[in-house]
Protein backbone atom coordinates (compact mmCIF):
# COMPACT_ATOMS: atom_id res chain seq x y z
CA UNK A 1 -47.52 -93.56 -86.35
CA UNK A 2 -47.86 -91.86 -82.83
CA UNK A 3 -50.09 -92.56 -80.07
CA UNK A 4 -51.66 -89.25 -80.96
CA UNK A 5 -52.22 -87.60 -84.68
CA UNK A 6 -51.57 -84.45 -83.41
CA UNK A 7 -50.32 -82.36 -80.12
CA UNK A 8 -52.25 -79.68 -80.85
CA UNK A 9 -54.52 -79.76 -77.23
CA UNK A 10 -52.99 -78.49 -74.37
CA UNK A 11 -55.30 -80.20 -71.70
CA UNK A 12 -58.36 -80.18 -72.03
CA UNK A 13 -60.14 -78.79 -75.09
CA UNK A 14 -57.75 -75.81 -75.53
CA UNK A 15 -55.68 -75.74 -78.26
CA UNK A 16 -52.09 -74.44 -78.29
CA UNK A 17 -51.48 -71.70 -80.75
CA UNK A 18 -48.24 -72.43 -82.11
CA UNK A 19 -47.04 -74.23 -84.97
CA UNK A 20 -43.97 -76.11 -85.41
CA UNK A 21 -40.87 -74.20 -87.07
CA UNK A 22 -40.18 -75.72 -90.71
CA UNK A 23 -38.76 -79.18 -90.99
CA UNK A 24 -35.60 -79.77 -93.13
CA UNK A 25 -35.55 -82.74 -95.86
CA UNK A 26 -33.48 -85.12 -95.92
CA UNK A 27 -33.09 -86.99 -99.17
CA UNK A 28 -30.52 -90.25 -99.21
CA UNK A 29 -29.67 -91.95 -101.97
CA UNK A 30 -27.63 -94.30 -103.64
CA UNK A 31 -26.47 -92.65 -107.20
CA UNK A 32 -27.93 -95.06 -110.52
CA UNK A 33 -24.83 -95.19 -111.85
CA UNK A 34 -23.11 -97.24 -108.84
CA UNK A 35 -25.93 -99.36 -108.62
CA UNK A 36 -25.89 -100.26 -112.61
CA UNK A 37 -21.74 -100.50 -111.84
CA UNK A 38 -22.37 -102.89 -108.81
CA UNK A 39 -24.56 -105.25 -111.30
CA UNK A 40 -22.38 -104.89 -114.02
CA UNK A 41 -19.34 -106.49 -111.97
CA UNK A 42 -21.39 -108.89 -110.23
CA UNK A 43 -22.36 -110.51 -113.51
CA UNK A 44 -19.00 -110.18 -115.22
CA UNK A 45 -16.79 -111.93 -112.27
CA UNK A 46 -19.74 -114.84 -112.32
CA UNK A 47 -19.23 -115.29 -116.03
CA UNK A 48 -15.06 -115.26 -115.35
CA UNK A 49 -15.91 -117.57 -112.62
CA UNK A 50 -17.81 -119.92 -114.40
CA UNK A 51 -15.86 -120.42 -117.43
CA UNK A 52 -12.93 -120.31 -115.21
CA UNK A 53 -14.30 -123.99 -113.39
CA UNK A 54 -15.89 -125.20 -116.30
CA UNK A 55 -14.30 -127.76 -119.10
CA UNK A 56 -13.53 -126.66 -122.81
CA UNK A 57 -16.54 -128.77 -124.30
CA UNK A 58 -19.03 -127.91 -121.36
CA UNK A 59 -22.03 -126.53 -123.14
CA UNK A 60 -23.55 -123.04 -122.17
CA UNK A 61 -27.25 -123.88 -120.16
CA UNK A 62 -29.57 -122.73 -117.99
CA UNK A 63 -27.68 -123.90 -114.93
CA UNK A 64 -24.61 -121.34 -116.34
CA UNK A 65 -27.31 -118.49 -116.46
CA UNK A 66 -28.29 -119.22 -112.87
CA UNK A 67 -24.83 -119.59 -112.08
CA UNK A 68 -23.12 -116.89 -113.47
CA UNK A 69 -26.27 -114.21 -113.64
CA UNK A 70 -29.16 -114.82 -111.59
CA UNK A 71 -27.25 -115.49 -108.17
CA UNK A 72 -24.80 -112.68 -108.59
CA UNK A 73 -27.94 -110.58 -109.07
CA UNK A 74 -29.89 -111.82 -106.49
CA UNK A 75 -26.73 -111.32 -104.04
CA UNK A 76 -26.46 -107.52 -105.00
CA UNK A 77 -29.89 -106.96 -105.09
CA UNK A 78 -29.61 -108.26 -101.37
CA UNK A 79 -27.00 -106.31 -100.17
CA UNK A 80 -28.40 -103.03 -102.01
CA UNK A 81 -31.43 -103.67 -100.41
CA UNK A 82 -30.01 -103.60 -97.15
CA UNK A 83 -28.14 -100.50 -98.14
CA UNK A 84 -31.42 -98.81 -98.63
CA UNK A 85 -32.61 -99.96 -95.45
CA UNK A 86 -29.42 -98.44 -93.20
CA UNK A 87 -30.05 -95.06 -95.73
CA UNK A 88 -33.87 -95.28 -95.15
CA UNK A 89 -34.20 -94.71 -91.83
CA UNK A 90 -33.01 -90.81 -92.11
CA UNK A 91 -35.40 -90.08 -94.51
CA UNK A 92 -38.04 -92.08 -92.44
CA UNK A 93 -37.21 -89.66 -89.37
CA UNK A 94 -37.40 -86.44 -91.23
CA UNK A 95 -40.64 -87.23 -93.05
CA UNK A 96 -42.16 -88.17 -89.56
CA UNK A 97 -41.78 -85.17 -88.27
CA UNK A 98 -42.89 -83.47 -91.54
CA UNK A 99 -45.57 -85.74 -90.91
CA UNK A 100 -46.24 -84.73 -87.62
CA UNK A 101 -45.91 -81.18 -88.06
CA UNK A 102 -48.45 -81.20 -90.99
CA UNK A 103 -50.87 -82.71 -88.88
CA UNK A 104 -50.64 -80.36 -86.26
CA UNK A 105 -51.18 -77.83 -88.84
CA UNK A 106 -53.91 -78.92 -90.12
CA UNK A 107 -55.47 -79.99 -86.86
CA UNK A 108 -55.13 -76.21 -85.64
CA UNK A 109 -56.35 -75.20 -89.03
CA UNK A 110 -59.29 -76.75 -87.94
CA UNK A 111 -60.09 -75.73 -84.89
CA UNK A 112 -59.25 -71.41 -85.77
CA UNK A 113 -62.62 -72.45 -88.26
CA UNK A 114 -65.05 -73.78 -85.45
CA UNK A 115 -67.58 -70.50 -85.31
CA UNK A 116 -70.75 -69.39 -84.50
CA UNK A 117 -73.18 -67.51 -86.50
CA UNK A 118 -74.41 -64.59 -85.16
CA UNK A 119 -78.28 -64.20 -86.17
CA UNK A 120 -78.69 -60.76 -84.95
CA UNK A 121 -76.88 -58.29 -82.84
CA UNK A 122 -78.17 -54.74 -81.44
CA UNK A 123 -75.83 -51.88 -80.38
CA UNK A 124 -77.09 -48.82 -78.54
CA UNK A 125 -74.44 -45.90 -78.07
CA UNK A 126 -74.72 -42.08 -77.71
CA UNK A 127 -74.10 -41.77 -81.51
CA UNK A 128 -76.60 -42.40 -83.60
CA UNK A 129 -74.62 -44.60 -86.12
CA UNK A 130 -71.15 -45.61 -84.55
CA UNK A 131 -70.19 -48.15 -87.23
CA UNK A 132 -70.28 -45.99 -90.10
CA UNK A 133 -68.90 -43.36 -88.36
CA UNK A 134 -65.99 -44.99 -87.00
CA UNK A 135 -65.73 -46.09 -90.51
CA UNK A 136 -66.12 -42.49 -92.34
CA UNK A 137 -68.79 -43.95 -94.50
CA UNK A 138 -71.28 -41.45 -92.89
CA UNK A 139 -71.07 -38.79 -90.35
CA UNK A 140 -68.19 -37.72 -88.71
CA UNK A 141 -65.45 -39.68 -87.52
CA UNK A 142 -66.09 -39.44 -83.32
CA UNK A 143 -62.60 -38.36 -81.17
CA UNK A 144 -62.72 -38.27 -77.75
CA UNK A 145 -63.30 -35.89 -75.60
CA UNK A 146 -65.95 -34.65 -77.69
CA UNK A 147 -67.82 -37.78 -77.88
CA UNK A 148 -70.65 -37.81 -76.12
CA UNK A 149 -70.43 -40.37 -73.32
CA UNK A 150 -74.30 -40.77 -71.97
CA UNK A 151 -77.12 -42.69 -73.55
CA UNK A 152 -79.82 -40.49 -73.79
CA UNK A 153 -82.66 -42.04 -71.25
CA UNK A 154 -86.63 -41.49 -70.80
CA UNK A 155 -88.15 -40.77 -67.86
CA UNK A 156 -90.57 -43.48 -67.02
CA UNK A 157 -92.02 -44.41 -63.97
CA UNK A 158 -93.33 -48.12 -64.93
CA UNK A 159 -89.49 -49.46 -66.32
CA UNK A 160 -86.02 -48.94 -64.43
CA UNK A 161 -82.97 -47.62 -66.32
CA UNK A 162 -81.65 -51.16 -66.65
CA UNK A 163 -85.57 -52.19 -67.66
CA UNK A 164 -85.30 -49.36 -70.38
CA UNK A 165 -82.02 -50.24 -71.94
CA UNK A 166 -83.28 -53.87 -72.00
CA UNK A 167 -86.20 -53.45 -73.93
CA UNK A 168 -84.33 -50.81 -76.42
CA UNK A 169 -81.41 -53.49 -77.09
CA UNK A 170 -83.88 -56.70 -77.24
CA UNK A 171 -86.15 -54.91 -79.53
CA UNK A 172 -84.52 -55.11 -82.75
CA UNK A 173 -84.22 -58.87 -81.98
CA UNK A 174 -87.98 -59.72 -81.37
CA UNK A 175 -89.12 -60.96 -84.15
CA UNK A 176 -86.18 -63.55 -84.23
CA UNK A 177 -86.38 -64.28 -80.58
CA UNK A 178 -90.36 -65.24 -81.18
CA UNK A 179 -89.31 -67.66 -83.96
CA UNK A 180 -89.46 -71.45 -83.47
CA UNK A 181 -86.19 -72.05 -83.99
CA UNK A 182 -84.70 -69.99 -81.48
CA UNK A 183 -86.99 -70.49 -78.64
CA UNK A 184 -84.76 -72.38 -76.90
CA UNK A 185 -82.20 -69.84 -75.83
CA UNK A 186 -79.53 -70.02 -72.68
CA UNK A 187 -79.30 -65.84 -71.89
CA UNK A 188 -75.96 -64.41 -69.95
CA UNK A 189 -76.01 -61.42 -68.92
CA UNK A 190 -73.65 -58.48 -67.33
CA UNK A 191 -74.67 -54.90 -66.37
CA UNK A 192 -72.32 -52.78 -64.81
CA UNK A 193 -72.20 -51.90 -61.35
CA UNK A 194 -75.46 -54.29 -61.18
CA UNK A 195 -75.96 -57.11 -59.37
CA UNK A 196 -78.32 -60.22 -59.58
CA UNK A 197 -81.31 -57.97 -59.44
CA UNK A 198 -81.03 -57.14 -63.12
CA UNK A 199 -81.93 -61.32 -63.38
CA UNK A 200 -85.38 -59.90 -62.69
CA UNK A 201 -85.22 -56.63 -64.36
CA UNK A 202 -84.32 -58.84 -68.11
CA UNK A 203 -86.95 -61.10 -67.57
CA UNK A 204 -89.51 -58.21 -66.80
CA UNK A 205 -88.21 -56.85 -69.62
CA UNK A 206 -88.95 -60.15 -72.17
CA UNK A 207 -92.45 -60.44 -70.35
CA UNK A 208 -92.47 -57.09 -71.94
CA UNK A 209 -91.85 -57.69 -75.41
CA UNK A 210 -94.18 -60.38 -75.25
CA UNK A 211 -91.35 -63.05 -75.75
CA UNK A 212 -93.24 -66.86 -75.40
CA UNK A 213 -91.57 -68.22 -71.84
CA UNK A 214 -90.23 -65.09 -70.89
CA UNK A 215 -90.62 -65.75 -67.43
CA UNK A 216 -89.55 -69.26 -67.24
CA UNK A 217 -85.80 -68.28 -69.60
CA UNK A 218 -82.66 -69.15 -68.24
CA UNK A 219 -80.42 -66.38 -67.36
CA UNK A 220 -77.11 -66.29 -66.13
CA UNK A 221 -76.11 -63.68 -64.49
CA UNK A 222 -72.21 -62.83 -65.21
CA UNK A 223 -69.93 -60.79 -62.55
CA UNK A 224 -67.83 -59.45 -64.05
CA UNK A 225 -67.87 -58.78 -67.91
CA UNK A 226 -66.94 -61.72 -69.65
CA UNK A 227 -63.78 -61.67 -72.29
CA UNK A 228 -63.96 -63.85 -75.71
CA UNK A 229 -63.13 -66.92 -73.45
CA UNK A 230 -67.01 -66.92 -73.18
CA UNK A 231 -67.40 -67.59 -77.11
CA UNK A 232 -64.87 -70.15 -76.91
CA UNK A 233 -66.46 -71.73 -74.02
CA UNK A 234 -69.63 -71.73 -75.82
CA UNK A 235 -67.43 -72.98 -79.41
CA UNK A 236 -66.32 -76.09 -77.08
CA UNK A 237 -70.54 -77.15 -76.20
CA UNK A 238 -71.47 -80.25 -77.97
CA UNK A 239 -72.62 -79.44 -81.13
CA UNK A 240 -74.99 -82.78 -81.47
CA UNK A 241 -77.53 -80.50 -79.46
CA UNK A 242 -76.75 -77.27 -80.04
CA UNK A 243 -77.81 -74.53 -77.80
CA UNK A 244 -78.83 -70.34 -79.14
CA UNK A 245 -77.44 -68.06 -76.86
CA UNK A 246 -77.82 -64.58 -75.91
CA UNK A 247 -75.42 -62.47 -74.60
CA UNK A 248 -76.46 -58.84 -72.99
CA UNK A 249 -73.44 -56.62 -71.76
CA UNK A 250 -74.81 -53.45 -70.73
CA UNK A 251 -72.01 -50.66 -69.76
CA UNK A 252 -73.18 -47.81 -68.27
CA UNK A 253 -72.18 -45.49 -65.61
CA UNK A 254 -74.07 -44.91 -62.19
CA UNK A 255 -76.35 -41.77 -62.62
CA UNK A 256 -74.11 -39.12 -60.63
CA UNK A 257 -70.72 -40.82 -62.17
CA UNK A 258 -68.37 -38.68 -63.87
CA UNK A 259 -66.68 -41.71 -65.87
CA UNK A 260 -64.92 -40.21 -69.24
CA UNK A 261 -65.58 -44.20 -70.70
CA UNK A 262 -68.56 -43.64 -73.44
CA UNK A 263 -72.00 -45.81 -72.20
CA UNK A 264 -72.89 -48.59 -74.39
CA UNK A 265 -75.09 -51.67 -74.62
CA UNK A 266 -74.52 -54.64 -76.92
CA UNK A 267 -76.99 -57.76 -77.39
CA UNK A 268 -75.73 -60.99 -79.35
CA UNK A 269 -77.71 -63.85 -80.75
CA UNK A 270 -75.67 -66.81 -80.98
CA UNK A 271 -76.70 -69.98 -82.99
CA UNK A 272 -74.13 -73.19 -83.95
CA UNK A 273 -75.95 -73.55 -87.31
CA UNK A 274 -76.54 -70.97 -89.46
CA UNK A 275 -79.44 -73.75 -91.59
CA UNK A 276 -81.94 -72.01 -89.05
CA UNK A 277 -81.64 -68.75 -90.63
CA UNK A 278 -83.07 -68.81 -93.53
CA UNK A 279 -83.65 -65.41 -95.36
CA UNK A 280 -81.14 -63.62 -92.98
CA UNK A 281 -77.31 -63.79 -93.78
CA UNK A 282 -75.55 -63.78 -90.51
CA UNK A 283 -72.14 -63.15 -89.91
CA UNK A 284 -69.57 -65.95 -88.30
CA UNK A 285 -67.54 -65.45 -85.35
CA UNK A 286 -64.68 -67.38 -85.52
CA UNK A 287 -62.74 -69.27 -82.66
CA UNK A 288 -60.34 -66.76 -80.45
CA UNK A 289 -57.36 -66.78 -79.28
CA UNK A 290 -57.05 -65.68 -75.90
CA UNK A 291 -55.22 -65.73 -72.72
CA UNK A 292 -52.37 -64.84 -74.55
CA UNK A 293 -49.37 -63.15 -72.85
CA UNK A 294 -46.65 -63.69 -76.14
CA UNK A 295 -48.56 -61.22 -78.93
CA UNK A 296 -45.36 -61.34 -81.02
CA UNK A 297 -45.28 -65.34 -81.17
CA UNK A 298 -48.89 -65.76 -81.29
CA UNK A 299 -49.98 -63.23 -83.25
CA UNK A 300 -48.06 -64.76 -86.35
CA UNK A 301 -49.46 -68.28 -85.90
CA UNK A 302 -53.15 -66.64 -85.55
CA UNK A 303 -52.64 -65.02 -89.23
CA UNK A 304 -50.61 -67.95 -90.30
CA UNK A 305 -53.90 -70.29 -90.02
CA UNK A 306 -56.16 -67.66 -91.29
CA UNK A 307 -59.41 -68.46 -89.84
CA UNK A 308 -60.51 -65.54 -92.23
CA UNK A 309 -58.37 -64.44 -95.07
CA UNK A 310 -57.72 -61.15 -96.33
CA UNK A 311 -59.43 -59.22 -93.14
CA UNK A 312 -60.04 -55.41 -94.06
CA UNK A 313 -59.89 -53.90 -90.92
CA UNK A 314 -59.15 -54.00 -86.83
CA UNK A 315 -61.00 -52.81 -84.19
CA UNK A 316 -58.75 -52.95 -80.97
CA UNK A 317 -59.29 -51.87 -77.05
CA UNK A 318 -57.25 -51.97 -73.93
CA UNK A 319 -54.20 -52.79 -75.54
CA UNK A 320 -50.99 -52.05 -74.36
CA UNK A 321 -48.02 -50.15 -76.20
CA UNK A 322 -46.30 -53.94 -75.42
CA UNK A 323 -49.21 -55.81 -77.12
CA UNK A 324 -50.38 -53.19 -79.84
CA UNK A 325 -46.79 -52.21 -81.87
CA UNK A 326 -46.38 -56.15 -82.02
CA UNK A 327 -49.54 -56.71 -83.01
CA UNK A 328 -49.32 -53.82 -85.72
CA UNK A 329 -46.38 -55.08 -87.11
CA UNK A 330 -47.77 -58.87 -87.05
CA UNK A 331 -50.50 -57.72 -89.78
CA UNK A 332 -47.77 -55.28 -91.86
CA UNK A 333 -45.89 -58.13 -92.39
CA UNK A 334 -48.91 -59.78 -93.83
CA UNK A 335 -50.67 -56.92 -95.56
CA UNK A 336 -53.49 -57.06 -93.49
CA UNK A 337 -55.75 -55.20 -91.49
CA UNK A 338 -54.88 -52.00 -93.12
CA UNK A 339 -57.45 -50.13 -91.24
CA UNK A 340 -56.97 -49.59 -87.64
CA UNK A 341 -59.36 -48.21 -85.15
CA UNK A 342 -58.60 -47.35 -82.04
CA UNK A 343 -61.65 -47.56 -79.57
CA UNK A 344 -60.20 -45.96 -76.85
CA UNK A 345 -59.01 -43.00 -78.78
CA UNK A 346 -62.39 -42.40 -80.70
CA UNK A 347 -64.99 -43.39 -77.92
CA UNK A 348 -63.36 -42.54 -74.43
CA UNK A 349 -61.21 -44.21 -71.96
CA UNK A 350 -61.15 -47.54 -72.04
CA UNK A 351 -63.94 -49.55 -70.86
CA UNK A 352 -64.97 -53.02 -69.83
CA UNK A 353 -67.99 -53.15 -72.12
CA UNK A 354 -65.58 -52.02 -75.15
CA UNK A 355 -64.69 -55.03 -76.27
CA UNK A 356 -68.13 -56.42 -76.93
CA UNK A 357 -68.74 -52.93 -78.33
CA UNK A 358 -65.95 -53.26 -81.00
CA UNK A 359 -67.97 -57.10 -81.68
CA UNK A 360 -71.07 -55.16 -82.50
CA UNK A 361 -69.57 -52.67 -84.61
CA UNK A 362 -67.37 -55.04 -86.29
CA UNK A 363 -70.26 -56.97 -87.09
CA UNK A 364 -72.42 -54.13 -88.65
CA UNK A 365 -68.77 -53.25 -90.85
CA UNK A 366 -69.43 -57.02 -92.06
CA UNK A 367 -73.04 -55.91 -92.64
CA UNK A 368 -72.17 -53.18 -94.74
CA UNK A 369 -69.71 -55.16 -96.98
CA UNK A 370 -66.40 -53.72 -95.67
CA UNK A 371 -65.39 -56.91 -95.91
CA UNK A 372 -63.60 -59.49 -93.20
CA UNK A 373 -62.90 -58.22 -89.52
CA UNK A 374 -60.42 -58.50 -86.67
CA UNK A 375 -61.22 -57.40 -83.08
CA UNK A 376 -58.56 -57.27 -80.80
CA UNK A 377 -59.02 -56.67 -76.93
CA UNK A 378 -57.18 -57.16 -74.10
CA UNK A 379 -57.71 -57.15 -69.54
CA UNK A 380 -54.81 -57.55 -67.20
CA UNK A 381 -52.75 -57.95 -69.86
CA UNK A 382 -54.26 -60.71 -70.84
CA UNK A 383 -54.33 -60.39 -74.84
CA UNK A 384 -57.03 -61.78 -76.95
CA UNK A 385 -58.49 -61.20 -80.86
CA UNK A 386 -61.79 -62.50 -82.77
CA UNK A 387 -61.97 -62.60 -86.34
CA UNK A 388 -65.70 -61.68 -88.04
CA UNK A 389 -66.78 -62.49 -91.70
CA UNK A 390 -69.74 -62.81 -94.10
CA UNK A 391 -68.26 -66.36 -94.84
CA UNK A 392 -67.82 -69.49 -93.48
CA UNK A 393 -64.19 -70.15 -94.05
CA UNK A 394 -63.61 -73.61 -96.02
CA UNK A 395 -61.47 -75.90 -93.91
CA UNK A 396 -58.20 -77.03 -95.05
CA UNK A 397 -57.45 -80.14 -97.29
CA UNK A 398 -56.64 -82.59 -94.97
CA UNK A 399 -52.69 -83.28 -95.06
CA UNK A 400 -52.46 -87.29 -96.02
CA UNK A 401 -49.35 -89.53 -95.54
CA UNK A 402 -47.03 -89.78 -98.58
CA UNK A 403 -45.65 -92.46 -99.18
CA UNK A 404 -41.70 -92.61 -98.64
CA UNK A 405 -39.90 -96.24 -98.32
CA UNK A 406 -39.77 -97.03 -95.28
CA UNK A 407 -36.98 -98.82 -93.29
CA UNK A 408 -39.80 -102.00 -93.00
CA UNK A 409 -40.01 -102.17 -97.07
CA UNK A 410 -36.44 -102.15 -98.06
CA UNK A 411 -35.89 -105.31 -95.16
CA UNK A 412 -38.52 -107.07 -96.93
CA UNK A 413 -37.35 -106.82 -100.40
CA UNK A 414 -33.89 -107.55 -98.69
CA UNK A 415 -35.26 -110.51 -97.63
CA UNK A 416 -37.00 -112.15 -100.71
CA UNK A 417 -33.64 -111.72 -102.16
CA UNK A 418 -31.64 -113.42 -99.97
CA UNK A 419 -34.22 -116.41 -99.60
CA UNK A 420 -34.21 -116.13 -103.48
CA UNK A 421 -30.61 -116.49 -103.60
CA UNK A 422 -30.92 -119.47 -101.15
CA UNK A 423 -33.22 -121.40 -103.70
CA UNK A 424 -30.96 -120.87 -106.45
CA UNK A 425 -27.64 -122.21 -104.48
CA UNK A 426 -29.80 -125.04 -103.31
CA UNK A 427 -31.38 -125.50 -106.79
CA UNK A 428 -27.97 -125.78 -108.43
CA UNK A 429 -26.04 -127.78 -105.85
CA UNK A 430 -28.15 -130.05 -104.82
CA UNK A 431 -28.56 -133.62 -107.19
CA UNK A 432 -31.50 -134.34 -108.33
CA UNK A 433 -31.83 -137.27 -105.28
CA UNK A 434 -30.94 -135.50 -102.64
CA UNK A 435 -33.54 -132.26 -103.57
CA UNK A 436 -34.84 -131.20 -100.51
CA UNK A 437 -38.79 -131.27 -99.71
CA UNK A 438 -41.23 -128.64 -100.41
CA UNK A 439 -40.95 -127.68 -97.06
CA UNK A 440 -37.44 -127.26 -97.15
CA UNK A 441 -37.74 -124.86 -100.02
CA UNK A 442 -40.60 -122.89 -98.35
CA UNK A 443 -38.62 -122.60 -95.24
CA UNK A 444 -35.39 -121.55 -97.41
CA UNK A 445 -37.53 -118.07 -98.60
CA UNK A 446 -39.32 -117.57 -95.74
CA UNK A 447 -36.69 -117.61 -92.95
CA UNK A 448 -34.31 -115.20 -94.75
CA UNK A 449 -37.45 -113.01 -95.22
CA UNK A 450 -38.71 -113.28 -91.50
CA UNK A 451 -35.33 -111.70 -90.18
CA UNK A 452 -35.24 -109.00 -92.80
CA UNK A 453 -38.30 -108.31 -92.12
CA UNK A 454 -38.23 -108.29 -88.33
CA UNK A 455 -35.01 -106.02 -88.46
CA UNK A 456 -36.92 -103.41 -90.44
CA UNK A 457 -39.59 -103.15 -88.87
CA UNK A 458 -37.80 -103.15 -85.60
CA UNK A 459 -35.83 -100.08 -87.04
CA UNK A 460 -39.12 -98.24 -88.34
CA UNK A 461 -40.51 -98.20 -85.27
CA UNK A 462 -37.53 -97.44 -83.32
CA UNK A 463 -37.51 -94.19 -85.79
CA UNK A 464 -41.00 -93.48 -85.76
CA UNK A 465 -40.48 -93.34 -81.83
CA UNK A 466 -37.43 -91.55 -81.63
CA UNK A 467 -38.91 -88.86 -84.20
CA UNK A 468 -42.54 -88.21 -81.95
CA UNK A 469 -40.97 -88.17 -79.28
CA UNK A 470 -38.55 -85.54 -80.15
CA UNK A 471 -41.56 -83.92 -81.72
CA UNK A 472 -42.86 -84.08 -78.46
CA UNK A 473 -45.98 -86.61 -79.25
């Protein structure tokens, strides 16, 4: 095949999110009835011809049979061999790229299944319970402007407001965090308007909790609010020695800021193997697609590979009107999704910290058995969705090569025939002291065989070529 199975990486470890458009068939073939015609005459003009050179009192034997039957046979076996070699090599093109494009498929199939499982997850918000309000399960549905947009905070003299909001987000988490399987933890963490200080204030915070190592953790400190490129970064780590990660985003305005965005915190534990967690059923974050600029194009190949099936409902933020009607009409056309809530409208303008927001609150809707979620987010117009789930999606059957006949087969049958019919003419023209050697004979089916052989194999791979590289492989 190919020097690769699939073209499915862009550079690097990022995949492409695009499939190939459906390949045609091609199907070539030589109807029965010529082929039982084409024997029929073959053995009727050797029979003319041999009673045509032979005497009135010649007897019928074996050397008529071979004559009249078996070489005219053998011939059109030959040549209808090498017919199906010349009408081979179509077929051989299509089904490469079939081939190909199956591969790809599956290949990408793959990869929209690579997830992590989220062991616990903490949301802290102005309303009491955002999830199942968003979600009219409980409460009433929030609608901005009358949602409030500060988190109610304590006056303390010993903690600092980002010190407070730590401890409040970390400690529905601390009995997990304190486990022995989840001691070793890489932290990342983004506060808004903040700056490296709130390194210090975290760990002061996990001293506080009385987390073991608290003050020796590693903690990176993140900018500017990371986008679900940070999950697939953390997707692409080597999974021989996986690594639990915590995420902190903590979105909240200065103290005399007037922001209309609603203040929020979110906290994620992030494991690659959900065998760690036994007793608590976690839910899986699947692989994202981000970066994406196309939401039409790529939106349909995202659902088409369904790295969850059947999801319930969206949570979206950011989008634009140019990224949210094709998006909309992406998951009508599939029947999916047919919830949609808009963060933005419910919760306040639109907000950095949103989109790990919608994560959170996603993640409780999984929680509470609303089924399989999409969140959809986007910065700069830079377009990106997550799919959540109480399941880890099976991964597909993997697509194996059928067989066709290729060009190579049909030249090798072509060629036992021909050496075949070789033998006989030699066998039957030849006296008995003049037979050639062993070696003679040998040579007589292999050479015939060789060439056949050589030309089909030359053509398969001339195919093979011709169809990756116009597949692009």
């Amino acid at each position: 095949m190919c020097s690769k199975d699939n073209i499915a990486y862009g550079g690097g470890d990022v995949m492409r999110w695009w499939l190939y458009s459906k390949q045609e068939d091609v199907k070539t073939r030589i109807p029965s009835v010529v082929i039982i015609l084409g024997y029929i005459i073959a053995i009727a003009l050797g029979v003319i011809l041999q009673v045509a050179n032979g005497s009135e009192n010649k007897q019928v034997n074996f050397s008529f049979f071979v004559l009249a039957v078996f070489i005219p046979v053998s011939i059109v076996s030959t040549l209808l061999f090498i017919i199906r070699m010349a009408f081979s090599m179509p077929v051989h093109y299509a089904e490469t790229r079939k081939y190909i494009a199956k591969q790809h498929e599956y290949a990408l199939k793959r990869y929209a299944r690579k997830h992590l499982a989220i062991a616990a997850w903490s949301v802290i918000t102005p309303l009491e319970q955002p999830a199942l309000n968003l979600l009219k399960l409980e409460g009433e549905f929030p609608l901005a402007p009358k949602t409030p947009l500060k988190i109610a905070m304590d006056d303390l003299f010993d903690q600092t407001r980002n010190e407070q909001v730590f401890t409040r987000i970390l400690a529905p988490m601390v009995d997990m965090l304190k486990s022995n399987d989840f001691r070793n933890i890489e932290t990342a963490v983004w506060v808004s308007g903040s700056d490296q200080t709130c390194v210090e204030e975290l760990k002061r915070s996990l001293v506080r909790l009385t987390l073991p190592g608290a003050s020796r953790s590693k903690i990176d400190y993140l900018p500017v609010c990371p986008d679900y490129a940070l999950i697939d970064k953390w997707l692409g780590a080597t999974e021989a020695s996986p690594v639990n990660r915590l995420l902190i985003v903590i979105d909240m305005h200065s103290e005399d800021s007037g922001s209309k965005s609603m203040e929020s915190a979110s906290a994620f534990l992030l494991t690659h193997s959900s065998k760690r967690l036994d007793g608590v059923k976690p839910v899986y974050l699947y692989q994202p697609m981000t970066g994406v600029t196309e939401v039409e194009e790529k939106m349909t190949v995202y659902l088409d590979v369904e790295s969850v099936p059947a999801a319930k409902t969206l949570w979206f933020t950011g989008l634009s009107r140019a990224e949210k009607y094709p998006l909309l009409e992406a998951l009508d056309s599939k029947g999916l999704a047919s919830e949609r809530l808009d963060i933005d409208a419910s919760l306040g303008e639109k907000s950095a910290g949103y989109r790990w927001l919608s994560v959170a609150l996603a993640a409780d809707a999984v929680k509470y058995a609303q089924g399989n979620q999409l969140v959809a987010a986007s910065d700069n117009n830079q377009f990106a969705i997550v799919a959540l789930s109480s399941r880890q999606t099976p991964l597909p059957e993997k697509y194996e090569w059928i067989f066709w006949n290729i060009p190579y087969l049909h030249g090798v049958i072509a060629g036992l025939f021909c050496g075949i019919t070789i033998v006989l003419f030699e066998a039957c023209f030849t006296s008995a002291k003049n037979m050639p050697s062993l070696w003679v004979f040998l040579f007589s089916e292999s050479f015939p065989l060789l060439i056949f052989a050589t030309i089909g194999f030359f053509f398969t791979q001339l195919i093979t070529h011709q169809a990756c590289e116009d597949m692009g492989n």
